[in-house]
Protein backbone atom coordinates (compact mmCIF):
# COMPACT_ATOMS: atom_id res chain seq x y z
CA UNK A 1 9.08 -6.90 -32.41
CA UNK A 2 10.80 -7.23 -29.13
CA UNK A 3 10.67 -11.00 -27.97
CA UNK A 4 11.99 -11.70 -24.49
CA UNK A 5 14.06 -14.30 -23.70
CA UNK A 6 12.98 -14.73 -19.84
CA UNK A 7 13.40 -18.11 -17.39
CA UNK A 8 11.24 -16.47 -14.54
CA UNK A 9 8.05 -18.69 -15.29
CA UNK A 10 6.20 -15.92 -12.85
CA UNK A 11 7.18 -13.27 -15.19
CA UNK A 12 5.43 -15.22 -18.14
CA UNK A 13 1.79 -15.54 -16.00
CA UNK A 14 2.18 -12.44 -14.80
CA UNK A 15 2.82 -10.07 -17.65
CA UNK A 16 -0.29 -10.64 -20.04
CA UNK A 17 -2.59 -9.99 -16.75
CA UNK A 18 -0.62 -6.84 -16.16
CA UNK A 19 -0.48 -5.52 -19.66
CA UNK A 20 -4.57 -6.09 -19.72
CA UNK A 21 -4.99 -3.55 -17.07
CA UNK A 22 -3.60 -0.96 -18.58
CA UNK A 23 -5.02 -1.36 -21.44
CA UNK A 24 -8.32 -1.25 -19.77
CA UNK A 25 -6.97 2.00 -17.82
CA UNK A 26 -5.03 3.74 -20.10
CA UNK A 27 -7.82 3.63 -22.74
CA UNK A 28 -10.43 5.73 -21.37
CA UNK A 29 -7.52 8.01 -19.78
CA UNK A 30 -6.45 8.65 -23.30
CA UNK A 31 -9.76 9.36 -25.06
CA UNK A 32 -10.09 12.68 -22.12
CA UNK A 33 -6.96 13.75 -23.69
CA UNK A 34 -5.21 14.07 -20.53
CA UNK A 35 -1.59 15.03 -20.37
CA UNK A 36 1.03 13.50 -18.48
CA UNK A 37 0.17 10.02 -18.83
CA UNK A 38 2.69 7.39 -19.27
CA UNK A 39 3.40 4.98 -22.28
CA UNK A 40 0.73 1.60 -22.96
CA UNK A 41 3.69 -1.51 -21.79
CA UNK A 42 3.80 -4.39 -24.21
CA UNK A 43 3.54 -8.05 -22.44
CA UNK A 44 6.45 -8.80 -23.64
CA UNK A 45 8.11 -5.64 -22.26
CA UNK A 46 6.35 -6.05 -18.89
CA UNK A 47 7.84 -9.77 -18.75
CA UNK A 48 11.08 -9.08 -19.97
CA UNK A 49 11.41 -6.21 -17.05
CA UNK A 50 9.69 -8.67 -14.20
CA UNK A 51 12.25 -10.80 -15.30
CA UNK A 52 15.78 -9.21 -14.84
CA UNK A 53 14.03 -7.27 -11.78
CA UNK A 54 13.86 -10.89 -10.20
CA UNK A 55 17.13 -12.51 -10.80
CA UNK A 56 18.43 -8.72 -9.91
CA UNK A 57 16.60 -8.98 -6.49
CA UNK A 58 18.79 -12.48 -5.75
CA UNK A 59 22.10 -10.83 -6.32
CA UNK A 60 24.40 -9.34 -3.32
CA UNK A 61 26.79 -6.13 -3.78
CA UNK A 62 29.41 -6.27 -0.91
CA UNK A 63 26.60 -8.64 0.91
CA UNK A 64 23.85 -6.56 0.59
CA UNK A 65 20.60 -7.38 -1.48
CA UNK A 66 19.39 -4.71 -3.85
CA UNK A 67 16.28 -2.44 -3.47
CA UNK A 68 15.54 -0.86 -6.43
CA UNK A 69 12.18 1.00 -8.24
CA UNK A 70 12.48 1.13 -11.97
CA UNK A 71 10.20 2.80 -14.15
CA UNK A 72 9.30 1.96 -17.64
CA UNK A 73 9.41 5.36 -19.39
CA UNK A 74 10.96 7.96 -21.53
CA UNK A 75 13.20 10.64 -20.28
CA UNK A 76 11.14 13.43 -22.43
CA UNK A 77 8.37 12.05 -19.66
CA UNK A 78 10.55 12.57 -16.78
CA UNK A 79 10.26 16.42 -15.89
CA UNK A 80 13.96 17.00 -15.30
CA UNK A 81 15.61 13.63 -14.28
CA UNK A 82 19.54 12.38 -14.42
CA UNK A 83 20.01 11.28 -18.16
CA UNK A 84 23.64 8.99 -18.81
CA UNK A 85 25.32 10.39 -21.50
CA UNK A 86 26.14 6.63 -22.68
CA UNK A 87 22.48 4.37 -21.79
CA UNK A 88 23.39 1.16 -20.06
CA UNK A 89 21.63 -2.62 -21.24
CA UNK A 90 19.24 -3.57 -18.33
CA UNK A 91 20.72 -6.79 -16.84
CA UNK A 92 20.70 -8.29 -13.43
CA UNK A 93 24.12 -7.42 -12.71
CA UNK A 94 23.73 -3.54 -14.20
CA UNK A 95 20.66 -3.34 -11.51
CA UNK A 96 23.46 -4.74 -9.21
CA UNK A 97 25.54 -2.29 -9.12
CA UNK A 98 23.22 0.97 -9.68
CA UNK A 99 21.15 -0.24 -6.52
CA UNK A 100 23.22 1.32 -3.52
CA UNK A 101 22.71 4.62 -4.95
CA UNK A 102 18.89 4.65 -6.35
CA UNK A 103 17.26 3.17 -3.05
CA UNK A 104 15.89 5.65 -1.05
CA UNK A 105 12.36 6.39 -1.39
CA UNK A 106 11.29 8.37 -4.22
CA UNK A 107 14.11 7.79 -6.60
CA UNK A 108 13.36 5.76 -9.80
CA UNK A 109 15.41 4.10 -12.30
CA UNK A 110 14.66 5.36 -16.00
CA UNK A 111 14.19 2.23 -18.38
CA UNK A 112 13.35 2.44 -21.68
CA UNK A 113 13.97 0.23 -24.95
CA UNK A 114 15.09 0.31 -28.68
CA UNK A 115 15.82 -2.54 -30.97
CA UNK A 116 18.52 -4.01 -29.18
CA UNK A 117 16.52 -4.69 -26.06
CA UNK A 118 16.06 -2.68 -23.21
CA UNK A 119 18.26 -0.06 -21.14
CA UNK A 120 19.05 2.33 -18.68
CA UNK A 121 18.98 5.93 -19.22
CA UNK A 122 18.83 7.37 -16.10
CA UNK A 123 17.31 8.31 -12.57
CA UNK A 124 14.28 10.52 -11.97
CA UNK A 125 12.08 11.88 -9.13
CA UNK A 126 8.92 12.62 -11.25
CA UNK A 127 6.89 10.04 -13.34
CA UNK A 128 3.86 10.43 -15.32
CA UNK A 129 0.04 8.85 -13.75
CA UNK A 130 -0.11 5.38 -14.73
CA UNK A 131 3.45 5.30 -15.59
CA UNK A 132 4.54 1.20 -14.78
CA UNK A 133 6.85 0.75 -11.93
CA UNK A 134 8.60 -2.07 -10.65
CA UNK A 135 9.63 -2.60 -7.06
CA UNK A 136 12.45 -4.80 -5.35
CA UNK A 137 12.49 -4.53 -1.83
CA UNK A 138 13.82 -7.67 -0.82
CA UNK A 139 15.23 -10.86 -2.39
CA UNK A 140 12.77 -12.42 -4.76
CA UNK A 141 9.78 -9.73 -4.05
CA UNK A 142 8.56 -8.04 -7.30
CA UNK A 143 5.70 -5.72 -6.91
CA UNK A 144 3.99 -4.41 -10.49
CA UNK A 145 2.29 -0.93 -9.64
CA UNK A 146 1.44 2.53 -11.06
CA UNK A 147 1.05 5.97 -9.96
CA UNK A 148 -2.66 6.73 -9.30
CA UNK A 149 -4.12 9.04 -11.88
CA UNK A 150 -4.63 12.03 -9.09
CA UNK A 151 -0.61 11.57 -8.01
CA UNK A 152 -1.39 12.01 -4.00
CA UNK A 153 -0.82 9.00 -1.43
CA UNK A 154 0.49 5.47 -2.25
CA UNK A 155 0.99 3.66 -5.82
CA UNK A 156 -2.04 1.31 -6.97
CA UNK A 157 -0.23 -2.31 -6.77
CA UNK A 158 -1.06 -4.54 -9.97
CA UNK A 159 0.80 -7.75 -9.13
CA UNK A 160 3.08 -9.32 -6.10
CA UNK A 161 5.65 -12.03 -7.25
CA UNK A 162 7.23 -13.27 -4.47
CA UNK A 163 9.28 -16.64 -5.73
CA UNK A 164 6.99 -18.90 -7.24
CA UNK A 165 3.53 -17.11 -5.89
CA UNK A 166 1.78 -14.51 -7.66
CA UNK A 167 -0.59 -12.38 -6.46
CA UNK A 168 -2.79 -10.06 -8.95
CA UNK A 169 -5.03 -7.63 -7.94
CA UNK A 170 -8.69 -7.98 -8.01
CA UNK A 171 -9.67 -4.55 -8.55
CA UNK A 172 -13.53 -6.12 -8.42
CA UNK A 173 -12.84 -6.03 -4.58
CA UNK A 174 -13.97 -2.21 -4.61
CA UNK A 175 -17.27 -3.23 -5.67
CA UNK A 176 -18.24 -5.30 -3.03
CA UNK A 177 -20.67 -4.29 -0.51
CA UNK A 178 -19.62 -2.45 2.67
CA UNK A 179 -16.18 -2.54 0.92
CA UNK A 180 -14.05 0.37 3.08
CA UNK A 181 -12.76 3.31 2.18
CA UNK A 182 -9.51 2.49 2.75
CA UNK A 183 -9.88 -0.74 0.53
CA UNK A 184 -11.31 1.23 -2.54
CA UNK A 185 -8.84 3.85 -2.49
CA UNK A 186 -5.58 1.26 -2.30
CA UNK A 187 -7.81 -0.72 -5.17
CA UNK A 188 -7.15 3.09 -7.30
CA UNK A 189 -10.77 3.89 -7.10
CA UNK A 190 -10.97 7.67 -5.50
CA UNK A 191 -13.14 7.93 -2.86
CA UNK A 192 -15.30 11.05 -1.58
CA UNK A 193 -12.68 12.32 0.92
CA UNK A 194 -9.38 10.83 -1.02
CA UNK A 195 -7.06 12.69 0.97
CA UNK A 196 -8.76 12.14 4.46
CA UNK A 197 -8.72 8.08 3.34
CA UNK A 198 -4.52 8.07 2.12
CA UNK A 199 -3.74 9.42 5.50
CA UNK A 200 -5.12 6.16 6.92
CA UNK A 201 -3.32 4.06 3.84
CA UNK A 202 -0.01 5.87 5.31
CA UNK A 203 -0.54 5.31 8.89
CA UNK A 204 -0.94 1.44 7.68
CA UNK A 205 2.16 1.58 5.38
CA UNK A 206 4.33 3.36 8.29
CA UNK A 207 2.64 0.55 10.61
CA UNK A 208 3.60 -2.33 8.48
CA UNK A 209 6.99 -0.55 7.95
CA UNK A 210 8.35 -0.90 11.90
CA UNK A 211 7.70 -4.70 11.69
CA UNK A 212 6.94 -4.80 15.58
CA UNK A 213 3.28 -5.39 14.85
CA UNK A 214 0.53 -2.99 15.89
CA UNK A 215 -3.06 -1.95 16.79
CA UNK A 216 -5.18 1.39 15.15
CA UNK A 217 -8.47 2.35 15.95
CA UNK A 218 -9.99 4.47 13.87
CA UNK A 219 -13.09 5.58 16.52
CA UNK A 220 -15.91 8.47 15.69
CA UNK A 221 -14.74 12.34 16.15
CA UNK A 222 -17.11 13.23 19.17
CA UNK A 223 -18.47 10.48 20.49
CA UNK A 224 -17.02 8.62 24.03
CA UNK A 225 -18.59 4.87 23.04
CA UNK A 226 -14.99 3.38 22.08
CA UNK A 227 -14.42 4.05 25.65
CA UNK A 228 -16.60 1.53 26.86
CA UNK A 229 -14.36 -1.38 24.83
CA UNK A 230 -11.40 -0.17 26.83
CA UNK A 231 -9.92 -1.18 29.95
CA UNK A 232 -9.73 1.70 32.45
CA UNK A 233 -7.83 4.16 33.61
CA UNK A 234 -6.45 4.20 29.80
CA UNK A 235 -2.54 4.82 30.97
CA UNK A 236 -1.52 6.91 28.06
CA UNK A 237 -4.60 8.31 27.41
CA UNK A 238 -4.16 12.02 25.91
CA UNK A 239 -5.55 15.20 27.05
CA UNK A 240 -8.44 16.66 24.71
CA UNK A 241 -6.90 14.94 21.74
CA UNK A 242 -3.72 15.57 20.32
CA UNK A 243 -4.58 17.15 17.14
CA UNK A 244 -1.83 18.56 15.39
CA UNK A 245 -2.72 15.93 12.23
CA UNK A 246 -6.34 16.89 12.49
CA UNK A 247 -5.46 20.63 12.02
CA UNK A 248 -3.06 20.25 8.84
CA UNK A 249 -5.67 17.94 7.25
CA UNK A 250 -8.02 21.29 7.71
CA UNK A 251 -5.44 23.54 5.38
CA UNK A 252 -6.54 24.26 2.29
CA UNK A 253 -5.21 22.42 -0.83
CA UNK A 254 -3.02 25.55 -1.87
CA UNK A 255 -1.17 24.89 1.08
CA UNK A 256 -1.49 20.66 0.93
CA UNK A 257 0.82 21.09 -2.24
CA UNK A 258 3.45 22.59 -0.69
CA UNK A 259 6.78 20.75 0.38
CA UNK A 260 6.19 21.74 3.55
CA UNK A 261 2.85 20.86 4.51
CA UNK A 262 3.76 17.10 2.70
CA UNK A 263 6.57 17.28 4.60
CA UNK A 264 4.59 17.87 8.36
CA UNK A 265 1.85 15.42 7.31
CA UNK A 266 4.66 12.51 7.15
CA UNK A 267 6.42 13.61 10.39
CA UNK A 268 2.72 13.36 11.96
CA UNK A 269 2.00 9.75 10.44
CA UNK A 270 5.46 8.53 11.41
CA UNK A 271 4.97 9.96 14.84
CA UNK A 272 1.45 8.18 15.26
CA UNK A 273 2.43 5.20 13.54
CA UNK A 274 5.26 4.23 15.67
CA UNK A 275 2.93 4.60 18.78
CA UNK A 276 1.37 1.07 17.63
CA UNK A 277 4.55 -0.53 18.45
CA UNK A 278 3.75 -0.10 21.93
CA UNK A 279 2.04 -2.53 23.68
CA UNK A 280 -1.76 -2.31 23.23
CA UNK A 281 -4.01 0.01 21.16
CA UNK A 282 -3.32 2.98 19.86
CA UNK A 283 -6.63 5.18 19.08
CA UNK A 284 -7.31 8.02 16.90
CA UNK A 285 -10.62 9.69 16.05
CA UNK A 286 -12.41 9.88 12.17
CA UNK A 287 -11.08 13.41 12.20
CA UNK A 288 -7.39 12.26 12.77
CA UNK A 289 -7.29 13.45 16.57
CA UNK A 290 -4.87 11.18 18.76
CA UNK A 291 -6.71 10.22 21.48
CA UNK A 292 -5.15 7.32 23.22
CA UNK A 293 -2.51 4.61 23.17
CA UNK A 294 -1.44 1.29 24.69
CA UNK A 295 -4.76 1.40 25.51
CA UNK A 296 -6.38 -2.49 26.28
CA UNK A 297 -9.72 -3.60 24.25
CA UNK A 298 -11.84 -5.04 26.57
CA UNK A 299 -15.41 -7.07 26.08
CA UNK A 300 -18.56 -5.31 27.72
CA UNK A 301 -20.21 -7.71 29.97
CA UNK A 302 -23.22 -7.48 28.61
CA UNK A 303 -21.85 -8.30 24.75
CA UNK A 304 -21.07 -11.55 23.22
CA UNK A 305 -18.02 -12.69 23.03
CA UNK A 306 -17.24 -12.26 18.63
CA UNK A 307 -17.82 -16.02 17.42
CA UNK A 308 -16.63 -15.61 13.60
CA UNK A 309 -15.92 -13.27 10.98
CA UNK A 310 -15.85 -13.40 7.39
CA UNK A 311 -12.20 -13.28 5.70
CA UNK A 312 -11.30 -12.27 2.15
CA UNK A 313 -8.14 -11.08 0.39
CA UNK A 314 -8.43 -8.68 -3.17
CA UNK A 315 -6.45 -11.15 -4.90
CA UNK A 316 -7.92 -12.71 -8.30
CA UNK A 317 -9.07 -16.22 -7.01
CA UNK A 318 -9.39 -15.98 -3.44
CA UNK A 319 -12.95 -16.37 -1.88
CA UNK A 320 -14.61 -15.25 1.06
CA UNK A 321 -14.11 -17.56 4.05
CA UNK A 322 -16.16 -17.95 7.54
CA UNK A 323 -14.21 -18.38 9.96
CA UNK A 324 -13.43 -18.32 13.98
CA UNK A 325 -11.16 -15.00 14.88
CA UNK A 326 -8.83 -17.09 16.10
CA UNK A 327 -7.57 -18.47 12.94
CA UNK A 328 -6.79 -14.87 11.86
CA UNK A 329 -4.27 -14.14 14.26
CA UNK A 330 -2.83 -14.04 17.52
CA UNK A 331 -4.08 -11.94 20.38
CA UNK A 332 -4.35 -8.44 18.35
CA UNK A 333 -6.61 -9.85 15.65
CA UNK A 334 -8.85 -11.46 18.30
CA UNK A 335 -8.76 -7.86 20.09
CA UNK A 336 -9.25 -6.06 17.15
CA UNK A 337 -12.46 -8.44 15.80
CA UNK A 338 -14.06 -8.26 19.55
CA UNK A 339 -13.78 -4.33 19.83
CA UNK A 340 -15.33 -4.02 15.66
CA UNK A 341 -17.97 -6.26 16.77
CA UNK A 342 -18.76 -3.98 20.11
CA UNK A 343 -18.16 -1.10 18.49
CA UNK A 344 -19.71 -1.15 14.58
CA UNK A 345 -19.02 2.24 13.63
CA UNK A 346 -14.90 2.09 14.58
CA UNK A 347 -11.88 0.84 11.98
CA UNK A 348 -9.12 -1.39 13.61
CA UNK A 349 -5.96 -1.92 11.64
CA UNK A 350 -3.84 -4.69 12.25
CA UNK A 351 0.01 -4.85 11.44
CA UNK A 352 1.45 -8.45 12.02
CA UNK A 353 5.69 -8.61 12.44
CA UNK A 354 5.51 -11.17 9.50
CA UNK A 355 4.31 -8.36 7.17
CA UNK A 356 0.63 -9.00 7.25
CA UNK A 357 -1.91 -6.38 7.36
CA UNK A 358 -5.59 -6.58 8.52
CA UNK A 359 -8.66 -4.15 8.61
CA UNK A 360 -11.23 -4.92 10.60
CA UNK A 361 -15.21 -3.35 9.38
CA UNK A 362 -18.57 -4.58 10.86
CA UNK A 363 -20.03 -5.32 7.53
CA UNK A 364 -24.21 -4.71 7.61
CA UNK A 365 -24.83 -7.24 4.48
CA UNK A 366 -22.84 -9.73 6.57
CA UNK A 367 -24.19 -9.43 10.40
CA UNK A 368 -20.48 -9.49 11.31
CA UNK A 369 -16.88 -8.31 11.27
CA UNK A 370 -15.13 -8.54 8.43
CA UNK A 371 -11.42 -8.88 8.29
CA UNK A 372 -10.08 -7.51 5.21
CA UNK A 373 -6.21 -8.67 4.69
CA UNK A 374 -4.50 -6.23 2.63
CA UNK A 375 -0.91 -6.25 2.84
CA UNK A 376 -0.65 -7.09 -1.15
CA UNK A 377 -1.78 -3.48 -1.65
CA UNK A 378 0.52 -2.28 0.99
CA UNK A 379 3.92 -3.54 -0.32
């Protein structure tokens, strides 16, 4: 029986809560008898690794803190990763030192565990779906997640630690009403059009990612209403739609598997993302067309002016708030509510510089916007 010996009191409310939901996923995943599917994490394995991860994250090699993704597997799951001839104890200071090479994107570190404890035995590219990983971006940010049972677009987040805080998931969020896309699909729910919806969770990971803040709106393909909630002439407004992402979300999913194609979709979502650093909206059509950017929302005089919205955050045991637009956010939240509430049918996504992230819907069982803060699932 492995028993941890951990002094990160988040680790100890965190694990059982995490080890529940994959039991609850992993379950039904198994009875299909589908194949690559990662290994069911004990609590006390889940705390023990949420543990060192933390105390890792708080360390400094030649002044620089570690970023780091480990993932709690065997090498037989690993396709063909880097295996150590001689497996190294996971420790803080082991983490420590492996960081500088392991943290660019995509690379995880191979933990698994014996009687002695847990350990290091290598590095690897490819994990199984629902295989546990464990982030460290920045000092004393843990975030619990998995690989999403179809393997295309962003990791389903579990938990957020950050220092004393924890965040856990309430994947109950997906069954709300008028609950978006975009929500359900981060929540690891698939949706209708999956891959149409993880272009949008990119574009808001990218967004979040520059740390300048920013403005998307996602408008109707076809229709010229948006236009009306904009100040004009828009001054980098774009000739018949730049469509280049459009087009490659049209391939067929022989060629969406390819390097290549993966490859030009990121390029595109970089390239569109980093237009929401400029000053001003940046718009883009249901069908992924760039239409417009730096463009300025604007009330039409004969609309109200947007008097509240309703807030809520997927996190277990946070509740729905009513509240003035204002207390949302500065001038691109207030923006972003007052051109949902003109225009019902449009998305606005909302980066903040401190990290925060913010969808704006029109939600029909409300009567209002609804500001959906999601950077939890974004991290």
């Amino acid at each position: 029986m492995f028993n941890p010996v951990s002094t990160y009191q988040a680790a100890r409310i965190a694990a059982p809560v995490i080890e529940a939901h994959f039991a609850q996923h992993l379950s039904p995943v198994s009875d299909r008898g589908e194949d690559d599917v990662a290994s069911h994490p004990e609590t006390a394995l889940i705390e023990s690794l949420i543990d060192i991860a933390f105390w890792a994250s708080l360390r400094r090699e030649e002044g620089i803190s570690p970023k780091i993704s480990l993932a709690f597997l065997p090498p037989e799951q690993a396709g063909q990763p880097i295996v150590f001839v001689h497996p190294i104890v996971l420790n803080a200071e082991a983490l420590t030192k492996l960081a500088p090479g392991v943290e660019r994107a995509g690379i995880h570190v191979g933990v698994w565990y014996n009687d002695l404890g847990l350990y290091i035995w290598g590095t690897t590219s490819n994990i199984p779906d629902y295989c546990l990983v464990l982030d460290v971006s920045e000092p004393a940010l843990i975030v619990v997640k998995h690989r999403r049972i179809e393997g295309f677009g962003k990791f389903v987040n579990i938990a957020v630690l950050k220092g004393d805080q924890v965040k856990i998931i309430d994947q109950s969020s997906a069954q709300l009403p008028d609950c978006p896309a975009l929500l359900t699909s981060l929540l690891g729910f698939r949706s209708s059009d999956n891959r149409s919806v993880n272009v949008l969770i990119q574009l808001a990971v990218s967004m979040r990612a520059h740390k300048r803040g920013g403005l998307l709106l996602v408008v109707p393909a076809g229709s010229d209403d948006w236009r009306e909630s904009i100040l004009q002439p828009i001054k980098y407004s774009v000739v018949q739609g730049f469509s280049t992402l459009s087009e490659l979300m049209k391939r067929d999913d022989r060629e969406r598997d390819s390097s290549a194609w993966q490859g030009a979709l990121a390029r595109e979502i970089e390239g569109i993302a980093g237009l929401t650093a400029i000053d001003g909206a940046t718009v883009i059509s249901d069908d992924h067309e760039l239409l417009a950017f730096g463009a300025k929302i604007v009330r039409p005089h004969s609309n109200d002016i947007v008097g509240q919205i309703v807030k809520t955050e997927p996190v277990v045991g946070s509740e729905a708030v009513i509240t003035h637009p204002a207390s949302n956010g500065g001038t691109r939240h207030m923006s972003a509510a007052q051109f949902v509430h003109d225009q019902r049918d449009a998305l606005a996504l909302v980066a903040s510089q401190d990290g925060r992230f913010t969808v704006f819907t029109w939600s029909e069982c409300e009567g209002m916007v609804h500001a959906h803060r999601i950077d939890a699932l974004l991290v």
